[in-house]
N, C-alpha and C. Protein backbone atom coordinates (compact mmCIF):
# COMPACT_ATOMS: atom_id res chain seq x y z
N UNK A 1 -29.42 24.67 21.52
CA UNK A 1 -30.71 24.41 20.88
C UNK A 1 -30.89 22.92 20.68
N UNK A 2 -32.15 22.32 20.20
CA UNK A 2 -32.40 21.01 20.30
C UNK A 2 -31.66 20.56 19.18
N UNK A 3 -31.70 21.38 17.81
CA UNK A 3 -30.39 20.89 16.71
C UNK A 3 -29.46 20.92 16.85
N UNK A 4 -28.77 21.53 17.79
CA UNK A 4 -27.56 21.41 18.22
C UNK A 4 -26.85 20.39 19.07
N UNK A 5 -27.77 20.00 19.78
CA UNK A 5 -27.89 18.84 20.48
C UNK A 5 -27.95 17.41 19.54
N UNK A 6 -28.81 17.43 18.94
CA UNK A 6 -29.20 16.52 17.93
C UNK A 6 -27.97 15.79 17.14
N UNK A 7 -27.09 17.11 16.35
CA UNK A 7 -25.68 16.70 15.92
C UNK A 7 -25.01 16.34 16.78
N UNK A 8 -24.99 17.11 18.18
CA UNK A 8 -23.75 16.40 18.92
C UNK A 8 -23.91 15.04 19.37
N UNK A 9 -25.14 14.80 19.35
CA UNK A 9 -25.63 13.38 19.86
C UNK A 9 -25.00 12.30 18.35
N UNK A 10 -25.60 12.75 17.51
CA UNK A 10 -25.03 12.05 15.91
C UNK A 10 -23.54 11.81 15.58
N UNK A 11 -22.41 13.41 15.96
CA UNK A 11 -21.59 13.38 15.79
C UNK A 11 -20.70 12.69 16.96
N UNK A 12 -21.44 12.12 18.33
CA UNK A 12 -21.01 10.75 19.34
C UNK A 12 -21.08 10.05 19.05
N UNK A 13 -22.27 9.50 18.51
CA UNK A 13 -22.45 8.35 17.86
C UNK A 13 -21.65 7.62 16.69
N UNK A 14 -20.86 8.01 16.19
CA UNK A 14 -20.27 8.25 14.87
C UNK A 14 -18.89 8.47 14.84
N UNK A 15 -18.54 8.77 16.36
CA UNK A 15 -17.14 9.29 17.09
C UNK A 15 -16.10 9.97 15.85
N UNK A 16 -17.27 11.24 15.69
CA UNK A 16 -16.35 12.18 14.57
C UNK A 16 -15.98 13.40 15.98
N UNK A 17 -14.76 13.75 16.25
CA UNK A 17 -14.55 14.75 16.46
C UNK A 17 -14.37 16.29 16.03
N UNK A 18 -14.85 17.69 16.61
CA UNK A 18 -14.81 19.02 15.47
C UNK A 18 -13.62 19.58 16.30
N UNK A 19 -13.17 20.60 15.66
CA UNK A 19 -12.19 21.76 15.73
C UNK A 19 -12.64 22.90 15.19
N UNK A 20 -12.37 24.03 16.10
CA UNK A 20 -12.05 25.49 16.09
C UNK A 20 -11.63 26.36 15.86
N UNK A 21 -11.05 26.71 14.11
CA UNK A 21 -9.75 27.66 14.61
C UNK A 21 -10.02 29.06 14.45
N UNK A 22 -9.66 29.70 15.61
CA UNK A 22 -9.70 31.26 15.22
C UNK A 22 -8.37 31.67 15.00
N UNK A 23 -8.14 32.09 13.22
CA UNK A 23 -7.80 32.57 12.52
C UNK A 23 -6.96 33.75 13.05
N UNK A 24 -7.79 34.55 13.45
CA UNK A 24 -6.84 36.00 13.81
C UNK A 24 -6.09 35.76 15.47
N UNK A 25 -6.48 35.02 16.00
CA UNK A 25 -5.78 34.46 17.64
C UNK A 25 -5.08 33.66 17.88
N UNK A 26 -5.51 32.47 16.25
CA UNK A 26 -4.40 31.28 16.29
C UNK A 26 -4.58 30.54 17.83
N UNK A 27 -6.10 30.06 18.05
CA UNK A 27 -6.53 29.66 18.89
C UNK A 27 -7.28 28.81 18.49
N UNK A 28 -7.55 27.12 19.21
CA UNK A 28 -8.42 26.19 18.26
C UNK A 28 -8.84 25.66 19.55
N UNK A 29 -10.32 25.35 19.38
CA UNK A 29 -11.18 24.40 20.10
C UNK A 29 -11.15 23.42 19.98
N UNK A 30 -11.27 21.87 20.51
CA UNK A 30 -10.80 20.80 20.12
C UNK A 30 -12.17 20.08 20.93
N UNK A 31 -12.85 19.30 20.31
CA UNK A 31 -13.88 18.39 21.28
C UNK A 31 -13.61 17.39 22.06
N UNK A 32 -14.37 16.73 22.82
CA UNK A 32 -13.86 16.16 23.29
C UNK A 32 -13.40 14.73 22.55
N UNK A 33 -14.32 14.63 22.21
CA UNK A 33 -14.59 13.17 20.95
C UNK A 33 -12.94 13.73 20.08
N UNK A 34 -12.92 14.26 19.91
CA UNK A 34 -11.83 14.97 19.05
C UNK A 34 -10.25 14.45 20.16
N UNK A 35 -10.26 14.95 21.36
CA UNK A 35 -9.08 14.78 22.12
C UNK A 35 -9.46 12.86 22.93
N UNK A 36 -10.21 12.50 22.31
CA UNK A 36 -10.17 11.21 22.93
C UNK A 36 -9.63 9.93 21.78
N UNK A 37 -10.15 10.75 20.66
CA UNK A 37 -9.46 10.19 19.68
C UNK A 37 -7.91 9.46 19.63
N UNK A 38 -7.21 10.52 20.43
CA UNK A 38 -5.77 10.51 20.54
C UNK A 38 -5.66 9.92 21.84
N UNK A 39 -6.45 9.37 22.75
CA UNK A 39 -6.24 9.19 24.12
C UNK A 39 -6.12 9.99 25.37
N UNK A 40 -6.84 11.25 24.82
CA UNK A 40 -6.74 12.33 26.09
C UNK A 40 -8.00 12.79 26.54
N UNK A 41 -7.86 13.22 27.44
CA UNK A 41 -9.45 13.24 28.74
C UNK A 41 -9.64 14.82 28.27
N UNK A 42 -10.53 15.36 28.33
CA UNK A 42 -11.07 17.11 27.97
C UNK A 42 -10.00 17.72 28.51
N UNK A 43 -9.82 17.52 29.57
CA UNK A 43 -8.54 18.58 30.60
C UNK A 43 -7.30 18.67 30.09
N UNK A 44 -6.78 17.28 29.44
CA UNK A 44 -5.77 17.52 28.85
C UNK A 44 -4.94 17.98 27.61
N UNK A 45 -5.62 18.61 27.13
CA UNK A 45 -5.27 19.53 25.88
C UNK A 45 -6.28 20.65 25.60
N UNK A 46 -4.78 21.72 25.98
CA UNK A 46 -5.75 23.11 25.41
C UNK A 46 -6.16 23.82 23.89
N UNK A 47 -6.01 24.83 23.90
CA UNK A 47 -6.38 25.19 22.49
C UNK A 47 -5.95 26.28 21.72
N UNK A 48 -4.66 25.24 21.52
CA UNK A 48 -3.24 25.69 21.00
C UNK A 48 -3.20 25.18 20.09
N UNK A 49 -3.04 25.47 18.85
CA UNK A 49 -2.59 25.13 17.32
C UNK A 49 -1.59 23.81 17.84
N UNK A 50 -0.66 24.09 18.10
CA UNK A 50 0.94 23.45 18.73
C UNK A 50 0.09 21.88 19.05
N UNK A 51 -1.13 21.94 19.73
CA UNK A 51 -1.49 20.74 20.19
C UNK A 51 -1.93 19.55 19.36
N UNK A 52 -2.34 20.04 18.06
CA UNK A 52 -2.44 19.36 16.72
C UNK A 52 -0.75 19.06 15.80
N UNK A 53 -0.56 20.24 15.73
CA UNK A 53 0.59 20.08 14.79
C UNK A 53 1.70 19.29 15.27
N UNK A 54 1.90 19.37 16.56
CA UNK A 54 2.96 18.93 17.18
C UNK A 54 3.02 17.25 17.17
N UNK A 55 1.80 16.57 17.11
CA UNK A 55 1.12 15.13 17.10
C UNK A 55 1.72 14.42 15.61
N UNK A 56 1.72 15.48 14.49
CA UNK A 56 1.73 15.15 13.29
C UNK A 56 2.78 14.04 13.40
N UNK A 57 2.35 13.21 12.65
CA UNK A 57 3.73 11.97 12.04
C UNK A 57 5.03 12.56 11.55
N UNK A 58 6.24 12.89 11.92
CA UNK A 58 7.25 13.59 11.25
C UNK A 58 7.26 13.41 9.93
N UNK A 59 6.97 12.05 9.51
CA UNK A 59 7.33 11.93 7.83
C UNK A 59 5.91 12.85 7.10
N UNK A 60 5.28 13.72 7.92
CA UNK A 60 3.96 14.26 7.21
C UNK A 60 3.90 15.46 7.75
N UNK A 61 4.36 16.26 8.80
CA UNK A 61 4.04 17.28 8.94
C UNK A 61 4.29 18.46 8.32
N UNK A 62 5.53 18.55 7.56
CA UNK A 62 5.52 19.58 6.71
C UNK A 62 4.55 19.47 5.38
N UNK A 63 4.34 18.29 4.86
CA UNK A 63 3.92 18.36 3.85
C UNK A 63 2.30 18.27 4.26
N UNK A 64 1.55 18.32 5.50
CA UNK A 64 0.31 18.57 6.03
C UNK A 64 0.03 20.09 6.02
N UNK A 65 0.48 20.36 6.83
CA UNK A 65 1.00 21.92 7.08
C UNK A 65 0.98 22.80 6.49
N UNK A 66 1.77 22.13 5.58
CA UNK A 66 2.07 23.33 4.12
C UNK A 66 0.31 23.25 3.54
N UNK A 67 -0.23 21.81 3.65
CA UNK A 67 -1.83 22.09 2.33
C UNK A 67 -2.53 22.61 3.36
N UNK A 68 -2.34 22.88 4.85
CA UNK A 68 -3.49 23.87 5.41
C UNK A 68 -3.06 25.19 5.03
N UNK A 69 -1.62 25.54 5.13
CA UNK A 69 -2.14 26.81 5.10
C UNK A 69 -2.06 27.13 3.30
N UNK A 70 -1.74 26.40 2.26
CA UNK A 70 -2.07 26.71 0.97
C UNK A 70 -3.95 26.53 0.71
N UNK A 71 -4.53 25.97 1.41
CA UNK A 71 -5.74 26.31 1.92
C UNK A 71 -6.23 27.14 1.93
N UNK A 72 -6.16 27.77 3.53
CA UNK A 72 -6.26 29.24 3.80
C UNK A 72 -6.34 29.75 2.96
N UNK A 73 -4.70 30.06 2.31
CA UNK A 73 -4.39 30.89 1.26
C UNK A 73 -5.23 31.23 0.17
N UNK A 74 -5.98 30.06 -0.59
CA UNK A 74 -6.67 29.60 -1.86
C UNK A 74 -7.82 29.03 -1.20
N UNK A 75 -8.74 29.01 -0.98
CA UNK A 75 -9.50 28.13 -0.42
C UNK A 75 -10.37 27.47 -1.62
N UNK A 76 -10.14 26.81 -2.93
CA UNK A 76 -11.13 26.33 -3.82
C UNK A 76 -11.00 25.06 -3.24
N UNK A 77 -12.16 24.40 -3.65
CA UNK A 77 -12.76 23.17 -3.73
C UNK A 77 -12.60 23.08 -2.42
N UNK A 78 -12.91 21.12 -1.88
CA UNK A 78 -13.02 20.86 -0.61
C UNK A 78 -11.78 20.94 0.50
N UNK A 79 -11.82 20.89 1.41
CA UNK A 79 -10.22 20.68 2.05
C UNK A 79 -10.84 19.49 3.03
N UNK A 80 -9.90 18.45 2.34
CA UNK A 80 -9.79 17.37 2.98
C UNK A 80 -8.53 16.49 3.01
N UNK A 81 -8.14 15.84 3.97
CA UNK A 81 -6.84 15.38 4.44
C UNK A 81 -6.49 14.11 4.98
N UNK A 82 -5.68 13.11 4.78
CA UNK A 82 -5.35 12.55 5.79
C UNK A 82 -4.12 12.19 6.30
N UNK A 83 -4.22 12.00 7.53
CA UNK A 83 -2.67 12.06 8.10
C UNK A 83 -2.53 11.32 9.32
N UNK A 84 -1.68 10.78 9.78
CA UNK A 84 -1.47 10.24 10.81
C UNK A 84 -1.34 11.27 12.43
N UNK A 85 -1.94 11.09 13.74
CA UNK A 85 -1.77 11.86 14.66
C UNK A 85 -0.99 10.90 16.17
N UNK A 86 -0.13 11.27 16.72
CA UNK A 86 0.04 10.90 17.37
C UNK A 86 -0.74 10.46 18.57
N UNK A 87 -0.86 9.30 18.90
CA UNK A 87 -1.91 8.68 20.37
C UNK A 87 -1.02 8.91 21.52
N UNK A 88 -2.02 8.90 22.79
CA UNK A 88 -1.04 9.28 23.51
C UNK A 88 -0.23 7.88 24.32
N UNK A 89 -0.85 6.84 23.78
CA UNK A 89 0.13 5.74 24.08
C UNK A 89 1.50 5.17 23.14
N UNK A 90 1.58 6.48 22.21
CA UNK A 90 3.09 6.70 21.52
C UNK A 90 3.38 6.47 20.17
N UNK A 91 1.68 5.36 20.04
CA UNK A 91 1.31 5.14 18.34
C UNK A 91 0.39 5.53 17.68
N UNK A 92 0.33 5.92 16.65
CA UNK A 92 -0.03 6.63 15.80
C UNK A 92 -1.47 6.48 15.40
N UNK A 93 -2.39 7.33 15.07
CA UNK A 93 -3.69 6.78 14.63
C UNK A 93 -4.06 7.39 13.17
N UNK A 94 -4.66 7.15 12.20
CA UNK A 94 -4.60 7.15 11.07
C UNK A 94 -5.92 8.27 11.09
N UNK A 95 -5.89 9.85 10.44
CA UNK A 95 -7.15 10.57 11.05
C UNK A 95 -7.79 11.26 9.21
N UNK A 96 -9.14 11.35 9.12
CA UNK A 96 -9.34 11.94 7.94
C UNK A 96 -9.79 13.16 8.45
N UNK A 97 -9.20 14.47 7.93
CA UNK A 97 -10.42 15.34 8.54
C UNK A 97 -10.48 16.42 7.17
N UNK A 98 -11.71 17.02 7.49
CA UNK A 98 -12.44 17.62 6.69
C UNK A 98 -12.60 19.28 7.61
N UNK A 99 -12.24 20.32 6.18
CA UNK A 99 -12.23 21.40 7.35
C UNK A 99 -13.54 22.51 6.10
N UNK A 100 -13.90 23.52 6.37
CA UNK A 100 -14.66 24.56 5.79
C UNK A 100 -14.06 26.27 6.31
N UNK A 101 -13.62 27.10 5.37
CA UNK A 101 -13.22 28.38 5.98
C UNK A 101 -14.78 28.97 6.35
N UNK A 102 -14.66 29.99 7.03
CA UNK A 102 -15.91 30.91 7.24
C UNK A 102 -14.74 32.67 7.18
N UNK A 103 -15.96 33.16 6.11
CA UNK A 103 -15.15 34.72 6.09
C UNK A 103 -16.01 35.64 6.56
N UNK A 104 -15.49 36.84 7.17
CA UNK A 104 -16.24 37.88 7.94
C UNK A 104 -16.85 39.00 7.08
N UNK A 105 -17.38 39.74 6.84
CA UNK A 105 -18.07 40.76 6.46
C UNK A 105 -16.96 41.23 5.11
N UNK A 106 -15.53 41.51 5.24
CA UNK A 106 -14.87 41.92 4.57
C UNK A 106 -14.48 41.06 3.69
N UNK A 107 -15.03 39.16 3.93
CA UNK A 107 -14.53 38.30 2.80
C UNK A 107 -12.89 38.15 3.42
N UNK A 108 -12.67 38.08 4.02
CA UNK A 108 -11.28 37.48 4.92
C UNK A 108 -11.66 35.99 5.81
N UNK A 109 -10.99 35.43 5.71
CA UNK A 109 -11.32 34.52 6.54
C UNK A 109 -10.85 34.43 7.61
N UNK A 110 -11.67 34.26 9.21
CA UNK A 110 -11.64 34.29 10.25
C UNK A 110 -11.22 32.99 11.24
N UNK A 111 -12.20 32.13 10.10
CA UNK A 111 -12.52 30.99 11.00
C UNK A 111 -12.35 29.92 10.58
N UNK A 112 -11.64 28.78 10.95
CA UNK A 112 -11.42 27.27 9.86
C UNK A 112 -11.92 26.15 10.91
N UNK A 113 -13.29 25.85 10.36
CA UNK A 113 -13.78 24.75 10.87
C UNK A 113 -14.04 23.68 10.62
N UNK A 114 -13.96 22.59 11.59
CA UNK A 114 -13.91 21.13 11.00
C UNK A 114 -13.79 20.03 11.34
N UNK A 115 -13.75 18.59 10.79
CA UNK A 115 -13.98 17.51 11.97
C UNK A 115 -13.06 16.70 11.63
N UNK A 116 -12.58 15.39 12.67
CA UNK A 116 -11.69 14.40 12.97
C UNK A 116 -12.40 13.40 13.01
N UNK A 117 -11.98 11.91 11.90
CA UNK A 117 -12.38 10.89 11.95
C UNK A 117 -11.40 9.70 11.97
N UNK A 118 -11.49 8.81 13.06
CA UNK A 118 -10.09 8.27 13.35
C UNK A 118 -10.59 6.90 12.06
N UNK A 119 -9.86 6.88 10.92
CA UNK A 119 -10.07 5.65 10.07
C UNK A 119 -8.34 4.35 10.24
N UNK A 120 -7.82 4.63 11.49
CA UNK A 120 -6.79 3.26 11.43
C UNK A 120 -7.50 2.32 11.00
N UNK A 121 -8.21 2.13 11.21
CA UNK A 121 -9.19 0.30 11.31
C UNK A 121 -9.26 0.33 9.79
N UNK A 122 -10.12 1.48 9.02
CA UNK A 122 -10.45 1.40 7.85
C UNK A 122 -9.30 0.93 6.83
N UNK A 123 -8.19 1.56 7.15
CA UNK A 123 -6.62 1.65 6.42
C UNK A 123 -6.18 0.76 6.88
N UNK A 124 -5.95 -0.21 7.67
CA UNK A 124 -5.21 -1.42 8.01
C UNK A 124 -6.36 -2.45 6.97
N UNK A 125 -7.56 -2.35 7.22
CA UNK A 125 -8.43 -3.17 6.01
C UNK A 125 -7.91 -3.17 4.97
N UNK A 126 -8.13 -1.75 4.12
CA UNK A 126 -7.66 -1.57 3.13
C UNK A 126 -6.02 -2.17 2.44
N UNK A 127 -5.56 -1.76 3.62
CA UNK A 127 -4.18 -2.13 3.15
C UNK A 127 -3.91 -3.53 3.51
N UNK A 128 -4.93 -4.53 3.99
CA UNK A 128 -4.87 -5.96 3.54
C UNK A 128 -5.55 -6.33 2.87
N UNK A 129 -6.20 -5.73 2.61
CA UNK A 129 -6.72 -6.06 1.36
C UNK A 129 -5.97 -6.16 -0.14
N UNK A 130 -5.27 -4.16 -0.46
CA UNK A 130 -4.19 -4.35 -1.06
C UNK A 130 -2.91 -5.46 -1.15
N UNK A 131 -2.76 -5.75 -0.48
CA UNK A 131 -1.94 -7.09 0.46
C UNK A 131 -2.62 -8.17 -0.72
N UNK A 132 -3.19 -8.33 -0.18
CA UNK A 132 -4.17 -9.96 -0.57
C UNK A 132 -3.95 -9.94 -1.95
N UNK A 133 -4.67 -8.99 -2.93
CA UNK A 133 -4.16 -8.15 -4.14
C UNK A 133 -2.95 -8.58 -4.78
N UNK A 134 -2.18 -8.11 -4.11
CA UNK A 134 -0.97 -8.01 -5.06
C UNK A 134 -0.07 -9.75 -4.58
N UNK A 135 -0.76 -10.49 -4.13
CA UNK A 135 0.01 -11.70 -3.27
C UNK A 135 -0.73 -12.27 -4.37
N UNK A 136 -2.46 -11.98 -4.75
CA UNK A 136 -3.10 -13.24 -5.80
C UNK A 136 -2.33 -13.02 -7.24
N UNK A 137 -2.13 -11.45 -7.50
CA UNK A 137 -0.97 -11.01 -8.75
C UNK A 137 -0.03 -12.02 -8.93
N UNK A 138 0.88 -11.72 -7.90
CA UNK A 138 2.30 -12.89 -7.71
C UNK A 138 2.07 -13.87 -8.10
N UNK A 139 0.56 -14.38 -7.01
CA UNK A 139 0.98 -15.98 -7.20
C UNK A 139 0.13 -16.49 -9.41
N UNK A 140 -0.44 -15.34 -9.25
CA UNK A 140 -1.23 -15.31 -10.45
C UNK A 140 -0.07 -15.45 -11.79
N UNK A 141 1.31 -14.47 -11.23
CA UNK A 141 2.15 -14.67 -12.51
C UNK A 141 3.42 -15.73 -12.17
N UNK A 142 3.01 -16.25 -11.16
CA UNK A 142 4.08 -17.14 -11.11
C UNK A 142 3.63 -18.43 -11.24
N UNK A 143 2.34 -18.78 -11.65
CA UNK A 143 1.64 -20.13 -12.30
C UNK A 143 1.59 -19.78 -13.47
N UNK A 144 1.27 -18.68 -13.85
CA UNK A 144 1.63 -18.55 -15.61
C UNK A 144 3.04 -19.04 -15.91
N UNK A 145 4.16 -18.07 -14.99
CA UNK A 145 5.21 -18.74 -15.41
C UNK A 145 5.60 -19.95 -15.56
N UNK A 146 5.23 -20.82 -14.79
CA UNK A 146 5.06 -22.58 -13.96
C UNK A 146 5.03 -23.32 -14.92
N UNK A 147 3.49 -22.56 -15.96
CA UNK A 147 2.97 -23.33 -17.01
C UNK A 147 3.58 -23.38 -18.25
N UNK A 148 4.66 -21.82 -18.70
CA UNK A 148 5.29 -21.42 -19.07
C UNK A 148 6.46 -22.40 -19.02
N UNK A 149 7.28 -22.64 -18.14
CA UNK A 149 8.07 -23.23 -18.05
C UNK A 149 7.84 -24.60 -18.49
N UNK A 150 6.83 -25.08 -17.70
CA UNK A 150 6.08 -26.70 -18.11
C UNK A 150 6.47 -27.09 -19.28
N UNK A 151 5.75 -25.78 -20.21
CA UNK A 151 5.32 -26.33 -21.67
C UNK A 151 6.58 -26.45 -22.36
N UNK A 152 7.63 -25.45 -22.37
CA UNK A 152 8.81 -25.47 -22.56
C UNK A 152 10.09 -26.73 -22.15
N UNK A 153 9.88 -27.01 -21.31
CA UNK A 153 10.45 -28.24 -20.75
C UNK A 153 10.24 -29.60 -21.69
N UNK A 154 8.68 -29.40 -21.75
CA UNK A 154 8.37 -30.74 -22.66
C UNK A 154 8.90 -30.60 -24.10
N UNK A 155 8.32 -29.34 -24.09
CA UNK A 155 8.89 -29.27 -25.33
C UNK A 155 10.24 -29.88 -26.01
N UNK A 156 11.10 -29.10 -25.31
CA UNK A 156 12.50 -29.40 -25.33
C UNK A 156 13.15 -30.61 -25.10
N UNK A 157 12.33 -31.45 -24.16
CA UNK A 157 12.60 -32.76 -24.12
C UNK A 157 12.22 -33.48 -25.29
N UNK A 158 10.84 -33.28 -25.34
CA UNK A 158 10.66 -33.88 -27.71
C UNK A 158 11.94 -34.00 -28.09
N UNK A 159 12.68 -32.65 -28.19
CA UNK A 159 14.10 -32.23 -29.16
C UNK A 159 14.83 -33.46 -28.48
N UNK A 160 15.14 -33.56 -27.72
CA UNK A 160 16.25 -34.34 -26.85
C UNK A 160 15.82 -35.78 -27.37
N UNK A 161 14.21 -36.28 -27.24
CA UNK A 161 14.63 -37.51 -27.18
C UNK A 161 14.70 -37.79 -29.21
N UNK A 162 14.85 -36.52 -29.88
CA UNK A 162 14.40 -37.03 -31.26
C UNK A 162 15.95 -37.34 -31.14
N UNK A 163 16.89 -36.32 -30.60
CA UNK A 163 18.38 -36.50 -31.10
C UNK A 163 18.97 -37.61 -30.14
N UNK A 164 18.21 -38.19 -29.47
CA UNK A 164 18.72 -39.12 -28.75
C UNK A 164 18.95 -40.82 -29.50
N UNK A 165 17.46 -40.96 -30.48
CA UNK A 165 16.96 -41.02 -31.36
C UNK A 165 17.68 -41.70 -32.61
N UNK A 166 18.68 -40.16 -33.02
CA UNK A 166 19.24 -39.98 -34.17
C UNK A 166 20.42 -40.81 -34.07
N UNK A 167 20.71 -40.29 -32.62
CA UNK A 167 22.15 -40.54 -32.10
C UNK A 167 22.53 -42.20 -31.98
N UNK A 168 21.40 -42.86 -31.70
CA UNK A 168 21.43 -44.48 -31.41
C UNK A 168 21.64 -44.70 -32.76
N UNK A 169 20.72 -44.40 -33.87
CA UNK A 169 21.02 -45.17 -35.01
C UNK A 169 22.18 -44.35 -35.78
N UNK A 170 22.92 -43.34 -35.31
CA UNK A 170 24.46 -42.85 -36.06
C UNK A 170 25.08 -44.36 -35.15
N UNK A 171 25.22 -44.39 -34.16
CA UNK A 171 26.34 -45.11 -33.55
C UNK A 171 26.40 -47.02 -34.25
N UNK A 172 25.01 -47.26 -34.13
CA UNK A 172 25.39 -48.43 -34.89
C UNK A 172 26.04 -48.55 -36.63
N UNK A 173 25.67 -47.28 -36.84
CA UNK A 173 25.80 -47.01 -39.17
C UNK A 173 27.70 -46.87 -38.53
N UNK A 174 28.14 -46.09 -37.32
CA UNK A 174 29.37 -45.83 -37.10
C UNK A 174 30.08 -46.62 -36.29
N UNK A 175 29.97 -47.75 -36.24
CA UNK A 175 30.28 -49.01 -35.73
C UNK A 175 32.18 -48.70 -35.45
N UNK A 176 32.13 -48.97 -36.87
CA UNK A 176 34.05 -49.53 -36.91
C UNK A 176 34.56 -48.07 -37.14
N UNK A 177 34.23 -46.81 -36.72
CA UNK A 177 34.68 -45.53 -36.50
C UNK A 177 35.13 -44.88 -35.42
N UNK A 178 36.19 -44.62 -34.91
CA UNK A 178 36.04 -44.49 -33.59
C UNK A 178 36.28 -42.91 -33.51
N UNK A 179 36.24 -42.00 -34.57
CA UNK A 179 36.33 -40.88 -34.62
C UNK A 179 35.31 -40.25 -34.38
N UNK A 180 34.41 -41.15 -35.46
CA UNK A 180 32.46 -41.10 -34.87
C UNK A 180 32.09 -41.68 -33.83
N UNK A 181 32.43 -42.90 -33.14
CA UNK A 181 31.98 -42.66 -31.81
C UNK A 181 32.46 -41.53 -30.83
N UNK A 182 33.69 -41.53 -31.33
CA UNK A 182 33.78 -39.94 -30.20
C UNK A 182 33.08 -39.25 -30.05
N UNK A 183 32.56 -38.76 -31.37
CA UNK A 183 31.70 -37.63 -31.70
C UNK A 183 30.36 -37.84 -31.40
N UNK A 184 29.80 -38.69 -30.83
CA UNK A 184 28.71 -39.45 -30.94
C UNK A 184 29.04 -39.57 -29.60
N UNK A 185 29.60 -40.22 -28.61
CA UNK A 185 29.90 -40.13 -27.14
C UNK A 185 29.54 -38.80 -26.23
N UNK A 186 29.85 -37.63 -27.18
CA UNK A 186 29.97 -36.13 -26.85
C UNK A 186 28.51 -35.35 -26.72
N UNK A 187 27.70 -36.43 -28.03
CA UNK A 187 26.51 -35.94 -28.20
C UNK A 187 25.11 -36.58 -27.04
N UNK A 188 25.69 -37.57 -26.59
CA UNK A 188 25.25 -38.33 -25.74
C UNK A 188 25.18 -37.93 -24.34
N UNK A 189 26.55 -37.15 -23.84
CA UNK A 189 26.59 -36.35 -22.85
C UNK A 189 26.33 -35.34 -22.72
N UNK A 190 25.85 -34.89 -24.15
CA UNK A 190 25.32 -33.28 -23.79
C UNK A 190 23.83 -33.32 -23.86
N UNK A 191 23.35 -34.67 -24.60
CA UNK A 191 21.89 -35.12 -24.41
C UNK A 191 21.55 -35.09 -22.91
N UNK A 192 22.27 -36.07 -22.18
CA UNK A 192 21.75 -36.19 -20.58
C UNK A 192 21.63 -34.97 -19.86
N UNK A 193 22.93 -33.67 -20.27
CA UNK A 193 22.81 -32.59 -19.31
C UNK A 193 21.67 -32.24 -19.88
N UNK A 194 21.12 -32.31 -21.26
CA UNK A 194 19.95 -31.13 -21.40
C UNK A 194 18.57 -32.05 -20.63
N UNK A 195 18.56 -33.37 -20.60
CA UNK A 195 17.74 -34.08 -20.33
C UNK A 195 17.75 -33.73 -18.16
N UNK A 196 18.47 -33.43 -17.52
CA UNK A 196 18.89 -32.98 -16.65
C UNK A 196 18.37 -31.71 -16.54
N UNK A 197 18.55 -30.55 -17.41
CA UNK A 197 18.49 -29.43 -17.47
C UNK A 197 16.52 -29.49 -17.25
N UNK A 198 15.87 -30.27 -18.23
CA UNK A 198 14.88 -30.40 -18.31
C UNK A 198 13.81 -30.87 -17.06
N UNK A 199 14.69 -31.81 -16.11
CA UNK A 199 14.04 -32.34 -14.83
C UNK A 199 13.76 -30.85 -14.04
N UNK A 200 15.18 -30.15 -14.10
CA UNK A 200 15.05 -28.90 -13.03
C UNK A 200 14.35 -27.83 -13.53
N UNK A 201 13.80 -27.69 -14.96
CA UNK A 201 12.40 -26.92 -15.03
C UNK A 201 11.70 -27.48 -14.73
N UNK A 202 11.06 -28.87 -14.81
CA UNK A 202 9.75 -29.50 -14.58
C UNK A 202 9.64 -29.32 -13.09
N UNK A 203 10.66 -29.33 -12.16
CA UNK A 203 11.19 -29.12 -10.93
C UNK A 203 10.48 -27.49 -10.54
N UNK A 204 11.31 -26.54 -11.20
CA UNK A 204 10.72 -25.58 -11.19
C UNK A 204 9.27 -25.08 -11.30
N UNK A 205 9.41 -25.83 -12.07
CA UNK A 205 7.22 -25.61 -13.07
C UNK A 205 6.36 -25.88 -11.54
């Protein structure tokens, strides 16, 4: 019919592929838009369940599998999915599809119909995008830290140069002491490491 035509012209345009499944034969129709998706010409895939499932990404096929047929089983709300399908040049394409049961006279369901939309492109976006995201995060908490550190550094240097400070005018009051310059020698060297310590945050910052 001319509406029928109409969608298939829409659903080319749009390069959504549909599927077929009959239920009681365990037999599925596959379009063509549907088998080109994956890199295959009409001729080359029949309409065998096996010809979908078998494509699945290993790290997904059981757990795909299992929500079609808990589906079936339950059919509430929408059934929608996504999963990776094998291409036939060996890599993978990223697919959303959307399916609808149809039940027969007795309220059984016969028929599970539905379409294939190849979104790799969309999901490689996305997931640089996520990317981009979590890189402005990083660099977002690692200038806080920077500043963090900064302020701390100075800080701490204040302390250093007050006891540095202190330390000049002990050594002259401790002139003819040499017990206090020791002690005062000690404080002097542990001034420089912290004054040291302080370069390699500002370093850091």
């Amino acid at each position: 019919s001319e509406s029928a035509l109409r969608l298939q012209l829409v659903m080319a345009a749009a390069n959504v592929g549909w599927w077929d499944w009959d239920l009681l034969n365990q037999k599925v129709k596959f379009s063509k838009i549907w088998k080109a998706q994956i890199g295959y010409r009409e001729d080359e895939i029949g309409n065998d369940l096996k010809e979908w499932s078998s494509r699945l990404h290993p790290d997904e096929e059981e757990e795909i599998t299992q929500q079609v047929q808990a589906f079936i089983d339950n059919p509430e709300g929408e059934f929608e999915v996504e999963f990776r399908l094998r291409h036939k040049d060996g890599g993978f394409r990223w697919i959303q599809s959307r399916g609808e049961l149809l039940n027969n006279d007795e309220n059984i369901p016969y028929r599970f119909v539905g379409c294939h939309v190849d979104i790799t492109e969309f999901r490689a976006i996305e997931e640089e995008r996520v990317n981009i995201e979590k890189q402005r995060a990083q660099s977002q908490k690692l200038e806080a830290l920077g500043t963090l550190a900064g302020g701390i550094a100075h800080d701490f240097n204040n302390v250093l140069q007050g006891i540095m400070a202190n330390t000049e005018l002990l050594e002259l009051i401790t002139d003819e002491k040499p017990e206090a310059q020791k002690r005062i020698g000690n404080i002097v060297s542990l001034n420089k490491r912290g004054a040291a310590l302080v370069k390699e945050i500002l370093t850091f910052s």
